[in-house]
C-alpha atoms as a PDB file:
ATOM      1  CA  UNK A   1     -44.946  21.485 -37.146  1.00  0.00           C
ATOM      2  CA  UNK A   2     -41.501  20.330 -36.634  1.00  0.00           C
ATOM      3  CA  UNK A   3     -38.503  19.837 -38.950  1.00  0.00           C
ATOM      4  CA  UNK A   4     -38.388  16.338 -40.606  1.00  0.00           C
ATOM      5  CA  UNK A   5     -34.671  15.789 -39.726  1.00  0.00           C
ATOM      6  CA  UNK A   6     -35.554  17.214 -36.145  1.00  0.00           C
ATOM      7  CA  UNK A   7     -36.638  13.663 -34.732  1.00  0.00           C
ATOM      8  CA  UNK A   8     -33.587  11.642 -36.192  1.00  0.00           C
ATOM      9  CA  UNK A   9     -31.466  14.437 -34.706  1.00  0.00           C
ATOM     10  CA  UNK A  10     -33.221  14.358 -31.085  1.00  0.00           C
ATOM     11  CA  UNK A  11     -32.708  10.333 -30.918  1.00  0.00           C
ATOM     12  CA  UNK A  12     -28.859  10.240 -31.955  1.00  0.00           C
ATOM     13  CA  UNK A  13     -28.476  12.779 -29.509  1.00  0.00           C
ATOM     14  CA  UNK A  14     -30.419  11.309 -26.591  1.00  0.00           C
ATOM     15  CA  UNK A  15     -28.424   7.778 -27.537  1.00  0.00           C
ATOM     16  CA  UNK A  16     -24.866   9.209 -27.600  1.00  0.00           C
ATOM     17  CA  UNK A  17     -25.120  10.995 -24.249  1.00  0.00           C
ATOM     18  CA  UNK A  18     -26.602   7.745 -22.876  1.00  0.00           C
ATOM     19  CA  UNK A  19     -23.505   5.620 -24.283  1.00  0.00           C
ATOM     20  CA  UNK A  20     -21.820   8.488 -22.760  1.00  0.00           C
ATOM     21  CA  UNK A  21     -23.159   7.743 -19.336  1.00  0.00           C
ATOM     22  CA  UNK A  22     -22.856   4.281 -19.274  1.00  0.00           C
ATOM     23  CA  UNK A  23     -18.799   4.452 -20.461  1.00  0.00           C
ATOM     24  CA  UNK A  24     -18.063   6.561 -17.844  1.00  0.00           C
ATOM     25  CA  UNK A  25     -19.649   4.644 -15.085  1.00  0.00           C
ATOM     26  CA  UNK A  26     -17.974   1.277 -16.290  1.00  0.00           C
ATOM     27  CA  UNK A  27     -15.084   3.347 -16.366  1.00  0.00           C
ATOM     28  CA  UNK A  28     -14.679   4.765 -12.836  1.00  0.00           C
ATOM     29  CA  UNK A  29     -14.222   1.558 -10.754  1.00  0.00           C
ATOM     30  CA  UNK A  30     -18.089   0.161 -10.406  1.00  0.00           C
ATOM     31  CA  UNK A  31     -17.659  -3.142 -11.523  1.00  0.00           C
ATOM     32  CA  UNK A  32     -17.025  -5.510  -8.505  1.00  0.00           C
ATOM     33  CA  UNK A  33     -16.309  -9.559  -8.351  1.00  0.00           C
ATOM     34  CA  UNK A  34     -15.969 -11.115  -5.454  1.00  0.00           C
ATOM     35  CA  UNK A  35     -15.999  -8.988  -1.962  1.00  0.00           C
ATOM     36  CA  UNK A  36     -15.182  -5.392  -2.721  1.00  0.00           C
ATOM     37  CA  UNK A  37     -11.805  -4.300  -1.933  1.00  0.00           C
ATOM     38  CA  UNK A  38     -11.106  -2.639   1.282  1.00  0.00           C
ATOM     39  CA  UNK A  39      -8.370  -0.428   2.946  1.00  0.00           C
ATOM     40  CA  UNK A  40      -5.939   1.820   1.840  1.00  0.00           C
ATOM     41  CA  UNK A  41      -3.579   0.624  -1.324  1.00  0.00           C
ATOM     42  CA  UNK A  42      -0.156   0.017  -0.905  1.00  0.00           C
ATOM     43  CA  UNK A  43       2.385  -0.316  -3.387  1.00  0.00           C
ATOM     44  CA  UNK A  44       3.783  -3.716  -5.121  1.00  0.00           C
ATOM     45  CA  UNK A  45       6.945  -3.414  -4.127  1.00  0.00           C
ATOM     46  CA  UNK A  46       5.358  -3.171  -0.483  1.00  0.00           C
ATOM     47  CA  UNK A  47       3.095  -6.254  -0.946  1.00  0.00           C
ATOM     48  CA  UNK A  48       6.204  -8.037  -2.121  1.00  0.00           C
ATOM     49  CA  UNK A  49       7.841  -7.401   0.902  1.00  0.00           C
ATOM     50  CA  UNK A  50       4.738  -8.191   3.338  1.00  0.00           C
ATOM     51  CA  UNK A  51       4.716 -11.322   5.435  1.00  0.00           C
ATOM     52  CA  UNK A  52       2.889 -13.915   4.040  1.00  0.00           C
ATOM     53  CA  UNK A  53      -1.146 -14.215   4.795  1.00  0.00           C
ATOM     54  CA  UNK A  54      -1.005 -10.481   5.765  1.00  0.00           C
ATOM     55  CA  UNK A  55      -3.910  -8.776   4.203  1.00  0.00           C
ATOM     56  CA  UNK A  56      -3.320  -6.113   1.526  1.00  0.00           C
ATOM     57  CA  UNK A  57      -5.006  -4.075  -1.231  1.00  0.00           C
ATOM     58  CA  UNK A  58      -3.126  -2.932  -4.383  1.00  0.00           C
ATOM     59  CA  UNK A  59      -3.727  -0.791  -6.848  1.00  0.00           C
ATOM     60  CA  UNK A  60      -2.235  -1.040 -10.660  1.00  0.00           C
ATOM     61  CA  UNK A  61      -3.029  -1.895 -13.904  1.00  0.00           C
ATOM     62  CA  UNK A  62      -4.175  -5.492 -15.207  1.00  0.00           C
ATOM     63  CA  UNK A  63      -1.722  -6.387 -17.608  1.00  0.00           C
ATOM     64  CA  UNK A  64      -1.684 -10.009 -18.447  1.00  0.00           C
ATOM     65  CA  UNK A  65      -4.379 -12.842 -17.533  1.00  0.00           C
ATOM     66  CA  UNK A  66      -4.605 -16.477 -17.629  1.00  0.00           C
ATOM     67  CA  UNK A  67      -6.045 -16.760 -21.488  1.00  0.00           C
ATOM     68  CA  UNK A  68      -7.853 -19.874 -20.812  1.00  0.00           C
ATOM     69  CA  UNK A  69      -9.820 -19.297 -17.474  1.00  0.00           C
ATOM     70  CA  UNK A  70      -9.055 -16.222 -15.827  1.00  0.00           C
ATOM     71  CA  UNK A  71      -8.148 -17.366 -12.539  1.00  0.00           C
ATOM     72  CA  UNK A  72      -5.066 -15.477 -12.182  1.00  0.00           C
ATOM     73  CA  UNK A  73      -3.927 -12.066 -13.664  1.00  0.00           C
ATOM     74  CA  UNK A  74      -0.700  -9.756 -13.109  1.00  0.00           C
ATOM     75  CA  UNK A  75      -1.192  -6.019 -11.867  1.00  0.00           C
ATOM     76  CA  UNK A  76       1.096  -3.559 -12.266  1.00  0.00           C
ATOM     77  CA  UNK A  77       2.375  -0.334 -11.023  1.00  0.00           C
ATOM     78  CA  UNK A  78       5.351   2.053 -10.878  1.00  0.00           C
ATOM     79  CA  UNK A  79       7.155  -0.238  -7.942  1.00  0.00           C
ATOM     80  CA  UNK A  80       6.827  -3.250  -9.904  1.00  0.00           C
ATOM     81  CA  UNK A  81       4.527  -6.614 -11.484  1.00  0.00           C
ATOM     82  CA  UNK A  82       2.502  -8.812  -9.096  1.00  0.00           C
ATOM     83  CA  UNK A  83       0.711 -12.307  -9.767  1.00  0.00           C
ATOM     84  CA  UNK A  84      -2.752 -12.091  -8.352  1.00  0.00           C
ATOM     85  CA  UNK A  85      -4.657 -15.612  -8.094  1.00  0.00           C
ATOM     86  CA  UNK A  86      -8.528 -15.794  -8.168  1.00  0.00           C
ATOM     87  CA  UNK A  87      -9.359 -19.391  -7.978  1.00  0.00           C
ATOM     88  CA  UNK A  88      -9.787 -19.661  -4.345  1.00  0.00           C
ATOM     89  CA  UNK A  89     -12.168 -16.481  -4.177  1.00  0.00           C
ATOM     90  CA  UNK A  90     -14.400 -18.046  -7.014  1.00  0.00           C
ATOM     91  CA  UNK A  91     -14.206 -15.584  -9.641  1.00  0.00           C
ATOM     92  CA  UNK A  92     -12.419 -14.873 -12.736  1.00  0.00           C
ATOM     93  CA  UNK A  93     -11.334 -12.380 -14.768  1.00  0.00           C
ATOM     94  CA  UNK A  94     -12.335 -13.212 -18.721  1.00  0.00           C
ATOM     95  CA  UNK A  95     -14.230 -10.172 -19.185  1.00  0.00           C
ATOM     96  CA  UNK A  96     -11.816  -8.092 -17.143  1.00  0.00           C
ATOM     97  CA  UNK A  97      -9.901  -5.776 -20.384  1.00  0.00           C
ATOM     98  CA  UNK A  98      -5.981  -5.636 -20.193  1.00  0.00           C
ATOM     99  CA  UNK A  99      -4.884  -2.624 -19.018  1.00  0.00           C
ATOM    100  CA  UNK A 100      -7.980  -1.356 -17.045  1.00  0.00           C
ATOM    101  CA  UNK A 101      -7.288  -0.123 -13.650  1.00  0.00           C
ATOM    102  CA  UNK A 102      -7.924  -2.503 -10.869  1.00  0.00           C
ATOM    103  CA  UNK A 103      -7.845  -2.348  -7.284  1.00  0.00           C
ATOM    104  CA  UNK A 104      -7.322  -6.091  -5.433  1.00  0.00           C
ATOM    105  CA  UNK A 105      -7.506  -6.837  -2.034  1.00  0.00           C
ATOM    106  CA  UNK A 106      -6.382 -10.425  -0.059  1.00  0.00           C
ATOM    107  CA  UNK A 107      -3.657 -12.287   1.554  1.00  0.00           C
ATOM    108  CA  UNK A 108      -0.034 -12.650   0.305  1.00  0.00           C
ATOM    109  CA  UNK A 109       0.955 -16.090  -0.132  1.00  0.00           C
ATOM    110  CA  UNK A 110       4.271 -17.626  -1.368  1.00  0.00           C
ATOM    111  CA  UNK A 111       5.176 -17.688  -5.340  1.00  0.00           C
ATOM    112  CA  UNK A 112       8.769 -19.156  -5.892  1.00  0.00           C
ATOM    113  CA  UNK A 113      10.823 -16.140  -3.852  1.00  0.00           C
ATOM    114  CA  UNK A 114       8.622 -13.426  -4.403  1.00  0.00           C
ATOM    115  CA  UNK A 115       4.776 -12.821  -3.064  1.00  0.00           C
ATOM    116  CA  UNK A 116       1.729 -12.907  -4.580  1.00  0.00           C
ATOM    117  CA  UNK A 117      -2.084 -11.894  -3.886  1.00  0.00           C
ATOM    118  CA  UNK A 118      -4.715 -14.983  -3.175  1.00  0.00           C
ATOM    119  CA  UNK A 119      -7.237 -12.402  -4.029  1.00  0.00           C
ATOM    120  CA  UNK A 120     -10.907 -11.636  -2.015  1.00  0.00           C
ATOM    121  CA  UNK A 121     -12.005  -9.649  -4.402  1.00  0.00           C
ATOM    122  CA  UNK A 122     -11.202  -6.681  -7.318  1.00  0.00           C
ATOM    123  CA  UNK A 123     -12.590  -3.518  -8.572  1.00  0.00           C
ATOM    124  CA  UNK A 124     -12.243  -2.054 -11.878  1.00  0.00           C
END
């Protein structure tokens, strides 16, 4: 016979190291939208200063996002902030939680005198 308490115990435990599972596999860079990023991560400073339509990949952190549809967001990282536009690669990024890490990939295009990423597709 087991212990009344023993079954209560058994579930809370099977159900916290399942949440456990599933936070750290949204956490380590699973969820995809749009193609999944590709090639080695440079810097912003060093996307800033690539020629325009050259492909890139950055890595930072998310840090601000269009409120109203999510087609453009801002990643950071120690070099600097870069504007990173997702309307053309037909995603968004609503669900996407400031300050998650993110990984981009696309093209550099023109934003006043600085660059900025016309996105392919992210990974956070």
């Amino acid at each position: 016979m087991s212990h009344p308490g023993y079954h209560s115990f058994a579930a809370l435990s099977l159900a916290g190291a399942c949440f456990s599972l599933l936070a750290g596999c949204r956490g380590s860079g699973q969820n995809v939208l749009g193609a999944a990023p590709e090639g080695k991560p440079v810097t912003v400073a060093a996307a800033q200063a690539a020629v325009v339509k050259e492909p890139v990949t950055v890595r930072g952190k998310l840090v601000e996002k269009c409120p109203v549809a999510g087609c453009w967001f801002m990643v950071k990282d120690a070099t600097g902030v870069m504007k990173v536009d997702t309307k053309a690669a037909g995603f968004v990024v609503l669900d996407v939680p400031l300050g998650v890490d993110i990984t981009v990939s696309g093209k550099t295009a023109p934003n006043g005198s600085e660059r900025m990423v016309e996105a392919t597709g992210v990974r956070y």
